[in-house]
Protein backbone atom coordinates (compact mmCIF):
# COMPACT_ATOMS: atom_id res chain seq x y z
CA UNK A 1 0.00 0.00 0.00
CA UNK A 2 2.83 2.31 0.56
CA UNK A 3 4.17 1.78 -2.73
CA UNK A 4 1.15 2.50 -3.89
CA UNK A 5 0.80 5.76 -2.30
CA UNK A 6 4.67 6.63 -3.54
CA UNK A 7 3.23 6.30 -6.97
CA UNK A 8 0.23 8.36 -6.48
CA UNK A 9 2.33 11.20 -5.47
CA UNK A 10 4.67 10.71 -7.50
CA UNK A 11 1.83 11.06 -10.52
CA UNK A 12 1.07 14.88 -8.58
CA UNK A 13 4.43 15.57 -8.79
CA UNK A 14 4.79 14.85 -12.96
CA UNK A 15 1.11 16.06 -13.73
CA UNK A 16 2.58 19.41 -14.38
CA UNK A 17 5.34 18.40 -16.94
CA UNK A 18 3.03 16.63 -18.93
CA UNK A 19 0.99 17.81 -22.28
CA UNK A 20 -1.16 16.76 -24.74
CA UNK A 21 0.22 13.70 -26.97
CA UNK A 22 1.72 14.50 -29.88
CA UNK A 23 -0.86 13.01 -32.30
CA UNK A 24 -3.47 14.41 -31.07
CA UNK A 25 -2.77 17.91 -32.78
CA UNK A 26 -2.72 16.54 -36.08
CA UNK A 27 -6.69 15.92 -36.25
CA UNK A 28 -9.97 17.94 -35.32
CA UNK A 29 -11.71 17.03 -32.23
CA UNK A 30 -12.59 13.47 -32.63
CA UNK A 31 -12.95 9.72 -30.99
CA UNK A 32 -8.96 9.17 -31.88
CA UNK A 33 -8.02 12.33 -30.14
CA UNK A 34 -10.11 11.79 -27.17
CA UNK A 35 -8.76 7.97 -26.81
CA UNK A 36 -5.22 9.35 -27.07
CA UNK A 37 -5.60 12.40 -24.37
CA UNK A 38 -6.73 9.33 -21.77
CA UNK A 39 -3.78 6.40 -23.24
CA UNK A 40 -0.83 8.69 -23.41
CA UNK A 41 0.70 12.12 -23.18
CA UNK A 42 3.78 13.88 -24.09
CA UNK A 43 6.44 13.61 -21.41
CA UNK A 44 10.49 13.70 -20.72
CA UNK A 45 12.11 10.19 -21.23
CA UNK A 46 14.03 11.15 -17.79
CA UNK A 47 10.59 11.83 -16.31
CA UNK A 48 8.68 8.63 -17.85
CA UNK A 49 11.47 6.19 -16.96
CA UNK A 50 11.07 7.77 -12.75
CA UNK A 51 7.85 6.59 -12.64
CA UNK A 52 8.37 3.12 -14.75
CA UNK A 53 10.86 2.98 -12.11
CA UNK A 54 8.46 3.69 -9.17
CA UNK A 55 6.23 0.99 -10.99
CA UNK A 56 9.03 -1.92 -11.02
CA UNK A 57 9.11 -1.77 -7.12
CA UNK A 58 5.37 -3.11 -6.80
CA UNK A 59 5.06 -7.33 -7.22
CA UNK A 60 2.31 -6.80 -9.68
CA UNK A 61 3.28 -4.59 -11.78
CA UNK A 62 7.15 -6.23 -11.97
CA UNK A 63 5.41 -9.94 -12.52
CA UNK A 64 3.24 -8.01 -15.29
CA UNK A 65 6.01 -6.70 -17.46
CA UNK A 66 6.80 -7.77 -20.95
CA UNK A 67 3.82 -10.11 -20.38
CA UNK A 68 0.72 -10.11 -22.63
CA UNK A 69 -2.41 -7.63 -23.27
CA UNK A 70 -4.97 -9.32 -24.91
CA UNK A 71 -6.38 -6.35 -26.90
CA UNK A 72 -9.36 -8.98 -28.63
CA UNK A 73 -9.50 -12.80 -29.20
CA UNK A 74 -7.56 -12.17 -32.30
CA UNK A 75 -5.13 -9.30 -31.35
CA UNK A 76 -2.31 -9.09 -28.71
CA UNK A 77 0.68 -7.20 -27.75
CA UNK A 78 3.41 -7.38 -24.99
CA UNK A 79 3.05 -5.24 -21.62
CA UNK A 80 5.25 -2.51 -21.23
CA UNK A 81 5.56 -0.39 -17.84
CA UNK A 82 6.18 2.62 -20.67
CA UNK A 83 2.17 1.94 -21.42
CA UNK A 84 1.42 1.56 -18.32
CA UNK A 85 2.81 4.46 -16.93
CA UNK A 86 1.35 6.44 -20.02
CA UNK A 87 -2.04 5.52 -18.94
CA UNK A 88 -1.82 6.96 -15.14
CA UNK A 89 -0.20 10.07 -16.22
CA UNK A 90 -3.20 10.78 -18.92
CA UNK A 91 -5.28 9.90 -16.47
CA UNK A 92 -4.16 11.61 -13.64
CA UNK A 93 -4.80 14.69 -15.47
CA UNK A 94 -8.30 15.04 -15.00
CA UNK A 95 -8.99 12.98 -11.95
CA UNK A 96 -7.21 12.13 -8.50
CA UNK A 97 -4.21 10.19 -8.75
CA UNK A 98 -4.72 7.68 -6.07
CA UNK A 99 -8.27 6.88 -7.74
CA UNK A 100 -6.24 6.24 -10.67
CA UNK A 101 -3.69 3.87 -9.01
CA UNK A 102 -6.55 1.65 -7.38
CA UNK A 103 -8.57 1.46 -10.96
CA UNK A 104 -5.54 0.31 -12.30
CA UNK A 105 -5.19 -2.47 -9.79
CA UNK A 106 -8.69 -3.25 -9.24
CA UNK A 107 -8.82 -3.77 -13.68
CA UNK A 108 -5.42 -6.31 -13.36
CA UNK A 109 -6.90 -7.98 -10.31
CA UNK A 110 -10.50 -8.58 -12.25
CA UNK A 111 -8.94 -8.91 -15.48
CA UNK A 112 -11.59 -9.09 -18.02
CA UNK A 113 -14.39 -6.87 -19.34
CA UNK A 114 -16.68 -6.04 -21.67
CA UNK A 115 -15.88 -6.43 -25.43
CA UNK A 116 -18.05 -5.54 -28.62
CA UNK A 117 -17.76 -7.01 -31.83
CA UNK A 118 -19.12 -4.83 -34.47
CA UNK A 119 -19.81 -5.95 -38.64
CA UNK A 120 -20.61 -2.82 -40.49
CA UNK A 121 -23.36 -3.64 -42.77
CA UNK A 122 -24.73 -1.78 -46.06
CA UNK A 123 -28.38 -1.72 -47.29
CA UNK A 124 -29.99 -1.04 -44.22
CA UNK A 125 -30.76 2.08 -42.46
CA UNK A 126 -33.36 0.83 -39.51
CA UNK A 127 -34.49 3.77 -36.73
CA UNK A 128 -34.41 1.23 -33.77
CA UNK A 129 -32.39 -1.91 -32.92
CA UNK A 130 -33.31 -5.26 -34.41
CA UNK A 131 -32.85 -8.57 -31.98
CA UNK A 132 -31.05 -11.55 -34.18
CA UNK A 133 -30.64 -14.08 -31.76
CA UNK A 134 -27.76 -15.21 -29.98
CA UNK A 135 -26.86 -12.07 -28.46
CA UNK A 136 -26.51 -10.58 -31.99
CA UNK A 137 -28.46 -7.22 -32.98
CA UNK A 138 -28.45 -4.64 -35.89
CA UNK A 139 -27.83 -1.24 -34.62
CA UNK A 140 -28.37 2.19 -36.62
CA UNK A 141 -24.80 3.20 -37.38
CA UNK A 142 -25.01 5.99 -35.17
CA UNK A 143 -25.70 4.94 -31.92
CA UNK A 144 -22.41 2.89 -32.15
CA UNK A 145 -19.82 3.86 -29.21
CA UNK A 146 -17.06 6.52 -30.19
CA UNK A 147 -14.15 5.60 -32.76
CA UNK A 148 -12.29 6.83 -35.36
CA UNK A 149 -14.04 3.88 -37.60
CA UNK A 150 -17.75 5.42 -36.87
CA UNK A 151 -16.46 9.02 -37.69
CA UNK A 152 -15.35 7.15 -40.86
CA UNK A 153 -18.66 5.57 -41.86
CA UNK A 154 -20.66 8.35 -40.56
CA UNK A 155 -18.58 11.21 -42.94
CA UNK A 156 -17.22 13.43 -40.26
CA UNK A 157 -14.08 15.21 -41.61
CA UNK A 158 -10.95 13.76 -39.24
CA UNK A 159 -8.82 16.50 -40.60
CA UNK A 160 -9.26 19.72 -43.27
CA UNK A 161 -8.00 17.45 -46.19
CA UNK A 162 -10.25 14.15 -45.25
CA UNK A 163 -12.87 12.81 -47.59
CA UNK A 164 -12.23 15.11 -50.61
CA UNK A 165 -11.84 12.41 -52.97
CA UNK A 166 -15.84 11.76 -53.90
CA UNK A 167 -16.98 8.27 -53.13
CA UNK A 168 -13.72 7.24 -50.84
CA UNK A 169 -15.46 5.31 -48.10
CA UNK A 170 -18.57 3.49 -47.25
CA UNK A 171 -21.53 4.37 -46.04
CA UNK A 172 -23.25 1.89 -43.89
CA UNK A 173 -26.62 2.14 -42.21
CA UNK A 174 -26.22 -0.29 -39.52
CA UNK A 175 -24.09 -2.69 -37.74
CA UNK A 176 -24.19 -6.50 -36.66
CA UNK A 177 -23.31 -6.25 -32.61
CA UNK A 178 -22.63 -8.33 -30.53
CA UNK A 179 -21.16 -7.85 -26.19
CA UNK A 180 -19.29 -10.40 -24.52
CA UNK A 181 -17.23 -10.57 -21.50
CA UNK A 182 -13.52 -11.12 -22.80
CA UNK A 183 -10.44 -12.27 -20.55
CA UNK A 184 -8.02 -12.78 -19.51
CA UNK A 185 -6.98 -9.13 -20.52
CA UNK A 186 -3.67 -9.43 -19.14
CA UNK A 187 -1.31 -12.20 -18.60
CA UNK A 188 2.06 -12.97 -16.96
CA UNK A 189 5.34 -13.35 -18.38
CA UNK A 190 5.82 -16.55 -17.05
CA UNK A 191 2.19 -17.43 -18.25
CA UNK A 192 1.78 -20.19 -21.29
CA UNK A 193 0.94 -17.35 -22.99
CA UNK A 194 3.61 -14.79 -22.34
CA UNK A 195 5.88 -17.76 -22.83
CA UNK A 196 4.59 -18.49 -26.24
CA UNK A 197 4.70 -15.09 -27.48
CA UNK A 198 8.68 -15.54 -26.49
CA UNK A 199 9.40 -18.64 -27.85
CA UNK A 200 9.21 -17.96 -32.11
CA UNK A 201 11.93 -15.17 -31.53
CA UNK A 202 14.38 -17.72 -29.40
CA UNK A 203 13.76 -20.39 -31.96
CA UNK A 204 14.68 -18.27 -34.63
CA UNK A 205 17.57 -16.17 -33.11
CA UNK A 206 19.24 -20.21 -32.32
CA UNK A 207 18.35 -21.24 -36.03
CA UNK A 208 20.29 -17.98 -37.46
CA UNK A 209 23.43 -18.68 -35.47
CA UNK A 210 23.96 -21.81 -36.56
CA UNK A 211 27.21 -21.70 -38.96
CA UNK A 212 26.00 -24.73 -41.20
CA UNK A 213 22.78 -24.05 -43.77
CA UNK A 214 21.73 -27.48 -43.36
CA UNK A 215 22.21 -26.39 -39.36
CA UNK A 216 20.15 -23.89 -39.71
CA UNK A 217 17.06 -25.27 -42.09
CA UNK A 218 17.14 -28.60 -39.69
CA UNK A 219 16.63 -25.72 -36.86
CA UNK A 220 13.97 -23.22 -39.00
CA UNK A 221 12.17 -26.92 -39.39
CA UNK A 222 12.19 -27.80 -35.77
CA UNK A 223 11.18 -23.95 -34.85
CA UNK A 224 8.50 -24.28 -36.88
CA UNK A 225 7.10 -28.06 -35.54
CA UNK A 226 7.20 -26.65 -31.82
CA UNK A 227 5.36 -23.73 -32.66
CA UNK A 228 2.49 -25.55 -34.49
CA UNK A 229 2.87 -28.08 -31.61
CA UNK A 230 2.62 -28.89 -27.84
CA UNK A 231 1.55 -25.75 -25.49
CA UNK A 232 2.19 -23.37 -28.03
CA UNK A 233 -0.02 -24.89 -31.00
CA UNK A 234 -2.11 -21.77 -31.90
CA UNK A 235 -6.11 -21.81 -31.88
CA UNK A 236 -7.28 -22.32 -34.68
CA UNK A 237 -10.77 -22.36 -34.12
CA UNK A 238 -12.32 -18.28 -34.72
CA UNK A 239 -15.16 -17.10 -31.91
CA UNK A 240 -16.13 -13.93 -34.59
CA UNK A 241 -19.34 -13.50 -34.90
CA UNK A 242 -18.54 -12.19 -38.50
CA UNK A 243 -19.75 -15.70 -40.71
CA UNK A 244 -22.65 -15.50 -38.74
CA UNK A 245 -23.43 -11.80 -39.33
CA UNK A 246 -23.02 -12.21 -42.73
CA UNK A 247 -25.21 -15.06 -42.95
CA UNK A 248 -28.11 -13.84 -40.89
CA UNK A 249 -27.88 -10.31 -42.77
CA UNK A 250 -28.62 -12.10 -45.91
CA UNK A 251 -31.68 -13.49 -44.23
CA UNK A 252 -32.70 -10.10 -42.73
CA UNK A 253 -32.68 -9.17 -46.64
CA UNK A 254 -35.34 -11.40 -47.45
CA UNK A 255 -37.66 -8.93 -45.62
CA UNK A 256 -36.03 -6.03 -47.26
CA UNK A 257 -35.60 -3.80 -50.87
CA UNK A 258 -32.16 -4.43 -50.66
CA UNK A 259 -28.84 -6.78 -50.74
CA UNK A 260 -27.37 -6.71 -47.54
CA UNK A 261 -23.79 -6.81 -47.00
CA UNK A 262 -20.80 -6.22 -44.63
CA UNK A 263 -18.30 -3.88 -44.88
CA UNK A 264 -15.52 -4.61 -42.24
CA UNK A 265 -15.23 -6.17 -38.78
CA UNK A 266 -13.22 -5.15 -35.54
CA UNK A 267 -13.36 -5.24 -32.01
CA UNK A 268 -14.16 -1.84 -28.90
CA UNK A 269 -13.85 -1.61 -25.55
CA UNK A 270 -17.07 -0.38 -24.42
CA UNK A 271 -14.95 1.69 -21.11
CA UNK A 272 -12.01 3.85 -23.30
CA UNK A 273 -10.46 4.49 -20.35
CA UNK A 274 -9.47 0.53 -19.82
CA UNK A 275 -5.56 0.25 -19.72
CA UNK A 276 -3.64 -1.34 -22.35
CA UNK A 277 -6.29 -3.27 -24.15
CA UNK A 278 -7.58 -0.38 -25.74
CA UNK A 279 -10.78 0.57 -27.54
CA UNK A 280 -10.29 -0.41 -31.25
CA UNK A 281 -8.87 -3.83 -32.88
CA UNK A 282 -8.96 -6.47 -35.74
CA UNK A 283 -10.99 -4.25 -37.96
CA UNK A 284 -10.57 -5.12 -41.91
CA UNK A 285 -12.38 -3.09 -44.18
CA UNK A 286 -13.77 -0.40 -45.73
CA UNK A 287 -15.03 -1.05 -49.28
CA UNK A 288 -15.95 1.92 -51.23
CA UNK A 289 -16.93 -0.61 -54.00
CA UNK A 290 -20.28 0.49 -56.10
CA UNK A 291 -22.59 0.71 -54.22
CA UNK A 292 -21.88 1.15 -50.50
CA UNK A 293 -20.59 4.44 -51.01
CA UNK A 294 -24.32 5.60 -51.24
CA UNK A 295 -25.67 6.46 -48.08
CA UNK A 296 -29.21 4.48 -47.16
CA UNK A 297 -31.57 7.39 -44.93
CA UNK A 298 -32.84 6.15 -42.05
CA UNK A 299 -36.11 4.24 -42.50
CA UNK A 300 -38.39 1.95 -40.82
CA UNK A 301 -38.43 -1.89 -41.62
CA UNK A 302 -40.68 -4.74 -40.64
CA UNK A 303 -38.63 -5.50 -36.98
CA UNK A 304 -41.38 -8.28 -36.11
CA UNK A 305 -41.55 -10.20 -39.07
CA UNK A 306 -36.98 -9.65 -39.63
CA UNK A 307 -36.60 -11.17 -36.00
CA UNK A 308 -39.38 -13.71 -36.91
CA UNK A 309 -37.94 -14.64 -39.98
CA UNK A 310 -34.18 -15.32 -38.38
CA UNK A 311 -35.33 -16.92 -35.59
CA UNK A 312 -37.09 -19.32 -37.47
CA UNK A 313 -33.74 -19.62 -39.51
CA UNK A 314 -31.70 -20.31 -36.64
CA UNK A 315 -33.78 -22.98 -35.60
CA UNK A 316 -33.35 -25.28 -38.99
CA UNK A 317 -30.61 -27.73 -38.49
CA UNK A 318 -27.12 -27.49 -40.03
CA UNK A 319 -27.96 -29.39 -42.82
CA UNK A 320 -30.33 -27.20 -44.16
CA UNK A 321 -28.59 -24.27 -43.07
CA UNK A 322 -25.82 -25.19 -45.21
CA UNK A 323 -28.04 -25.93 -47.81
CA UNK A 324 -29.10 -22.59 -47.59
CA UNK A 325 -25.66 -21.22 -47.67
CA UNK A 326 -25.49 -20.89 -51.54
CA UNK A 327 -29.18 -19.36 -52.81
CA UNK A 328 -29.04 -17.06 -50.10
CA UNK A 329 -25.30 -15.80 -51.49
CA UNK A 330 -25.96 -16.08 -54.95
CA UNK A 331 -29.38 -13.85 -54.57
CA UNK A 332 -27.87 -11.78 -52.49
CA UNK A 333 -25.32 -11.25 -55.47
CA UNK A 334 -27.90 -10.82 -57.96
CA UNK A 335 -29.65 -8.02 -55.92
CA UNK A 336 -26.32 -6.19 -56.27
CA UNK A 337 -25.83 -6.56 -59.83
CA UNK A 338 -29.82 -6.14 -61.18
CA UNK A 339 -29.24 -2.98 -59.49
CA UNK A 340 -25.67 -1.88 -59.75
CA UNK A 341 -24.00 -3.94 -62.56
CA UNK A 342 -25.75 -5.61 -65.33
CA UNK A 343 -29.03 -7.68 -65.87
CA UNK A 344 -26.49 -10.80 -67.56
CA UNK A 345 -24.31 -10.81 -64.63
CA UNK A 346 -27.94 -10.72 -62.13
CA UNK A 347 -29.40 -13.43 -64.73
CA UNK A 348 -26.12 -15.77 -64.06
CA UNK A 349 -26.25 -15.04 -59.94
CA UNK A 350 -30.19 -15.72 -59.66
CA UNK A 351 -30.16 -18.74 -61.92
CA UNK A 352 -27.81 -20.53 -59.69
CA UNK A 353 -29.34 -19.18 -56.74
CA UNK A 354 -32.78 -20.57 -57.91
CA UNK A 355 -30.63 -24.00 -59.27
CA UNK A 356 -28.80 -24.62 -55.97
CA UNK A 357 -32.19 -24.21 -54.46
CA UNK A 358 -34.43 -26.42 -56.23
CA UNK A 359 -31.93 -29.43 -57.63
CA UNK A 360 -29.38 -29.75 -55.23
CA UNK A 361 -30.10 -32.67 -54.66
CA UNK A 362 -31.12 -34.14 -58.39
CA UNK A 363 -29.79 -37.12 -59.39
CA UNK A 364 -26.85 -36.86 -61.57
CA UNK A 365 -28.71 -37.32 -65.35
CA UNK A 366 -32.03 -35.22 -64.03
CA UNK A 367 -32.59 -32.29 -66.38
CA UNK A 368 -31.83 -29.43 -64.30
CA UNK A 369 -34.13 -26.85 -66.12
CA UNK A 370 -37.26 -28.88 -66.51
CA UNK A 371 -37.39 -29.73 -62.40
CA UNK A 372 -36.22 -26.45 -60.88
CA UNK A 373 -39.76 -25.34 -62.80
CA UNK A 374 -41.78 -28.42 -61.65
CA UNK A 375 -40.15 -28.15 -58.16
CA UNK A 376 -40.76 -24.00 -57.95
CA UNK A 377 -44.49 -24.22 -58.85
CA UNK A 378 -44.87 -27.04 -56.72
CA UNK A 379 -43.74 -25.18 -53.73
CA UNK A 380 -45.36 -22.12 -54.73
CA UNK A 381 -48.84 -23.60 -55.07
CA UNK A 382 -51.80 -21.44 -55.88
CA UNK A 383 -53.98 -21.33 -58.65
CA UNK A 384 -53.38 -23.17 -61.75
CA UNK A 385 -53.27 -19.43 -63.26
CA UNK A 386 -50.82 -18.70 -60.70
CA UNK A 387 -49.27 -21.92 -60.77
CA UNK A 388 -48.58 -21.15 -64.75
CA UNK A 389 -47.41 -18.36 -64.37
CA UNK A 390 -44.57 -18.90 -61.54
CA UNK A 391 -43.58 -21.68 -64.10
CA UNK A 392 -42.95 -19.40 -66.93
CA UNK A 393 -41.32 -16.70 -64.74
CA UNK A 394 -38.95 -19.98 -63.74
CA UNK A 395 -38.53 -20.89 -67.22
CA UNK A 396 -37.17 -17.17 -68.79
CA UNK A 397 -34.75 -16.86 -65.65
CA UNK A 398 -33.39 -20.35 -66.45
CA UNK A 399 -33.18 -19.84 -70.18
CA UNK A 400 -31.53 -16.09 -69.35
CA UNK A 401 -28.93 -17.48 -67.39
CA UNK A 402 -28.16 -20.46 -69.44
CA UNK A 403 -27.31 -18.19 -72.70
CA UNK A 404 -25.51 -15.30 -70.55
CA UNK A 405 -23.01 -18.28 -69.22
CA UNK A 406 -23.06 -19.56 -72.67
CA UNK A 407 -21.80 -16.08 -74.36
CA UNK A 408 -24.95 -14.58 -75.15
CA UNK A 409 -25.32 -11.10 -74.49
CA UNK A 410 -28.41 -9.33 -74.57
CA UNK A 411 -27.74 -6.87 -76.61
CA UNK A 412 -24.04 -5.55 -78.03
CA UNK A 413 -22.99 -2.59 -75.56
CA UNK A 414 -21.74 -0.76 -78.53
CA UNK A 415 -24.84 -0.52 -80.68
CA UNK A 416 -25.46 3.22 -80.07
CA UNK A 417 -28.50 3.99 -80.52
CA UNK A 418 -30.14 0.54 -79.62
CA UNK A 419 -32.45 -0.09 -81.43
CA UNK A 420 -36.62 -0.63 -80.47
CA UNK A 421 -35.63 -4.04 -81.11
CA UNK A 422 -32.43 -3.69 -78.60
CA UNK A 423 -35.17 -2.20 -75.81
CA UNK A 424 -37.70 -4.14 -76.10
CA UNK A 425 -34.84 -7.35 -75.35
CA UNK A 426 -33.46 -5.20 -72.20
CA UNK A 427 -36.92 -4.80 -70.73
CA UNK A 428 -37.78 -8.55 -71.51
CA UNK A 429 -34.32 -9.48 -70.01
CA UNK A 430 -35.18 -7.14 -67.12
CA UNK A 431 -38.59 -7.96 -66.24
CA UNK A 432 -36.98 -11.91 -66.22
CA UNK A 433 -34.39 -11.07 -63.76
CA UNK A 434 -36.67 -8.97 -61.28
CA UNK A 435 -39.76 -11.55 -61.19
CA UNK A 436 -37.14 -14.08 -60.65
CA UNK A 437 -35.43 -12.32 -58.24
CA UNK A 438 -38.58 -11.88 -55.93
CA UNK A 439 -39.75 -15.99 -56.98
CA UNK A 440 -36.47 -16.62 -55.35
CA UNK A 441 -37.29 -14.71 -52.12
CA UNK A 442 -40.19 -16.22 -51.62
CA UNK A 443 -39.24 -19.73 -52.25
CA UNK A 444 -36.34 -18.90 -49.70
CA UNK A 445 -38.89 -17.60 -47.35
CA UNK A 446 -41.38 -20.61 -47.54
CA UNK A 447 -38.53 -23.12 -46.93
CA UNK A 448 -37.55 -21.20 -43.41
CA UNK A 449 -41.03 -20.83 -42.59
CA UNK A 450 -41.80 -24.37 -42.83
CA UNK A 451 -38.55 -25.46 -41.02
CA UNK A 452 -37.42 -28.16 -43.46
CA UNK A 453 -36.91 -28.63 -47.44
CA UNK A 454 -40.26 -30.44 -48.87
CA UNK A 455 -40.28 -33.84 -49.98
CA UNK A 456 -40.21 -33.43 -53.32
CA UNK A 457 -41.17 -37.26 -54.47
CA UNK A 458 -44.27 -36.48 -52.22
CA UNK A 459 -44.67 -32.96 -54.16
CA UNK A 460 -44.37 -34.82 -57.18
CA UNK A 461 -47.03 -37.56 -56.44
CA UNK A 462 -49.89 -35.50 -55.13
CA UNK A 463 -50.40 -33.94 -58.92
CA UNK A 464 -50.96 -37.17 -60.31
């Protein structure tokens, strides 16, 4: 407790040698600048290296260094007293420094907290929060906690010269959330993991000094066994949530005018002030590919039936699921390119989205065109009207896409004018694609709904 005290005073003693970091003047007011002014300040080496030295003399802060921070389940780095002592001085600036100390000791001593994991999504704008299951939910882009990646998605200007290149960064409506309770955050030196962070540098470092280069690949060989091996074999098995968003978004897109898809992925420390882990990890995107560069307004959306709809999806088994997997990409895909690409390149995605759907499971000489439209209008029902209808809508998809992958364009892109001949084949071609496109939605749909695929043979047999 002494020592403890030592270092609180210590902290008054600095407070007024210490400024603003360095980085922080180079942008406006922002999430980045306000994370930095409570992580680090600028500060003499001579007095940093007093207080890392005041630091050393307590057992748990000595048994901590050079250890591990676990920043998310995918990101990590090696504790320095340097950060550490960083952290109390920016935070002894605005708050008692004793209050400080115990924080600190009272985070190392719990040694986990809360963590979000947060998948951007484009094509959806919703007002409210939507409930996906699993502790997963959408959330408006907005109320997201402060970072430097919201101010990105959100447009606010960093710095004078940010964002003046037109359509540099996406614009996404919402994000796939989900809050868990992550640890260990911090972890000894002598710790497996502490020891395994080590290890790949000692292994290497004995490999490069040995004189002989069949020494040293015998020694790069063994290196690399032990690492993939024994205590240190790496996990290989992800706890992202980001498949899952991605798979669930292109169910929530079902209920929806739009393709859904994600944009990046990272990890945020609800609590910015939390020492060492910090507040933003393992993110990977944006795209600014056509078109999530166009901003979605806020809107509202059919919440019931969208958590209705993925609950029911969530209760299929895997096999279906997976079975699922394709369609749901493939339309998906077409959305995209009906509206942002080409009607050949929406004709190709839907027609395998409606083929994977319909004759997966064919037998290998079946004719695949002639039973995806049996098998549609089967599972359609209705009318025999209707029932016509759905079949003919199945049957100009199918042909579309069949002479798009063959080579067949719709019309030659460098006829100019086209012709009445030329439009009247686009709006054919068009019509195709979008009554296919919403055939395949609501075959989708009625497969969820009922929990299982039909039996087709039994389809089959009650129209005879």
């Amino acid at each position: 407790m002494e020592n403890l005290d030592a270092i609180a005073k210590h902290l008054d003693n600095l407070i007024p040698f210490v400024q603003d970091p360095e980085e922080a003047s180079r942008f406006e007011e922002d999430a980045d600048v306000i994370f930095a002014r409570k992580h680090r300040v600028s500060v003499s080496d001579q007095n940093l290296q007093s207080l890392v030295t005041a630091l050393r003399s307590v057992p748990i802060f000595r048994e901590l260094e050079g250890g591990i921070a676990n920043h998310s389940p995918s990101d990590k780095a090696v504790i320095s007293l340097d950060s550490i002592a960083h952290w109390l001085l920016a935070q002894a600036r605005t708050r008692p420094s004793m209050n400080c100390v115990g924080e600190l000791m009272a985070v190392i001593e719990k040694n986990e907290s809360p963590l979000l994991e947060i998948v951007p999504i484009w094509g959806i704008s919703p007002r409210v929060s939507i409930d996906l299951g699993e502790g997963m939910k959408i959330v408006p882009i907005q109320d997201l906690p402060p970072s430097r990646l919201k101010d990105l998605f959100t447009g606010k200007k960093r710095h004078p010269y940010s964002f003046d290149i037109a359509n540099s960064f996406a614009r996404p409506g919402a994000a796939i959330v989900k809050e868990t309770v992550h640890g260990p955050l911090y972890e000894k030196l002598a710790s497996d993991a502490g020891r395994a962070n080590s290890l790949p540098c000692e292994l290497i470092l004995i490999a490069l000094m040995n004189p002989d280069e069949a020494g040293r690949q015998a020694e790069f060989a063994e290196a690399a066994q032990k690492m993939m091996d024994g205590p240190f074999k790496m996990e290989t098995e992800s706890t992202s949530i980001y498949n899952s968003a991605e798979e669930l978004a292109m169910v929530v897109a079902l209920c929806t005018n739009r393709p859904i898809f994600p944009l990046g992925h990272w990890y945020q420390r609800p609590d910015i002030n939390l020492p060492l882990v910090g507040t933003i990890c393992g993110y990977t995107g944006p795209t600014n590919d056509k078109p999530f560069y166009i901003a979605i307004d806020p809107q509202d959306y059919p919440v019931a039936e969208i958590e209705d709809l993925v609950r029911r999806y969530q209760s299929l088994d895997l096999h279906t699921r997976k079975r699922l997997k394709i369609p749901l990409s493939r339309l998906n895909q077409g959305r995209r390119q009906r509206a942002h690409h080409s009607i050949e390149a929406a004709a190709i995605d839907l027609g395998i989205a409606v083929e994977a759907l319909l004759t997966q499971d064919r037998e290998h000489d079946a004719p695949i065109s002639y039973l995806l439209r049996v098998r549609g209008t089967l599972l359609l029902k209705g009318t025999p009207t209707e029932k016509r209808y759905n079949y003919n809508i199945l049957k100009d998809l199918y042909n579309l896409r069949s002479k798009v992958a063959h080579g067949e364009l719709i019309i030659e892109r460098a006829k100019i004018p086209r012709s009445e001949k030329d439009q009247d084949r686009i709006r054919k071609a068009s019509t195709s694609v979008c009554l296919g496109e919403q055939i395949c939605i609501t075959l989708i749909r009625k497969i969820i709904e009922a929990g299982q695929y039909p039996d087709w043979d039994e389809l089959m047999l009650d129209r005879i």
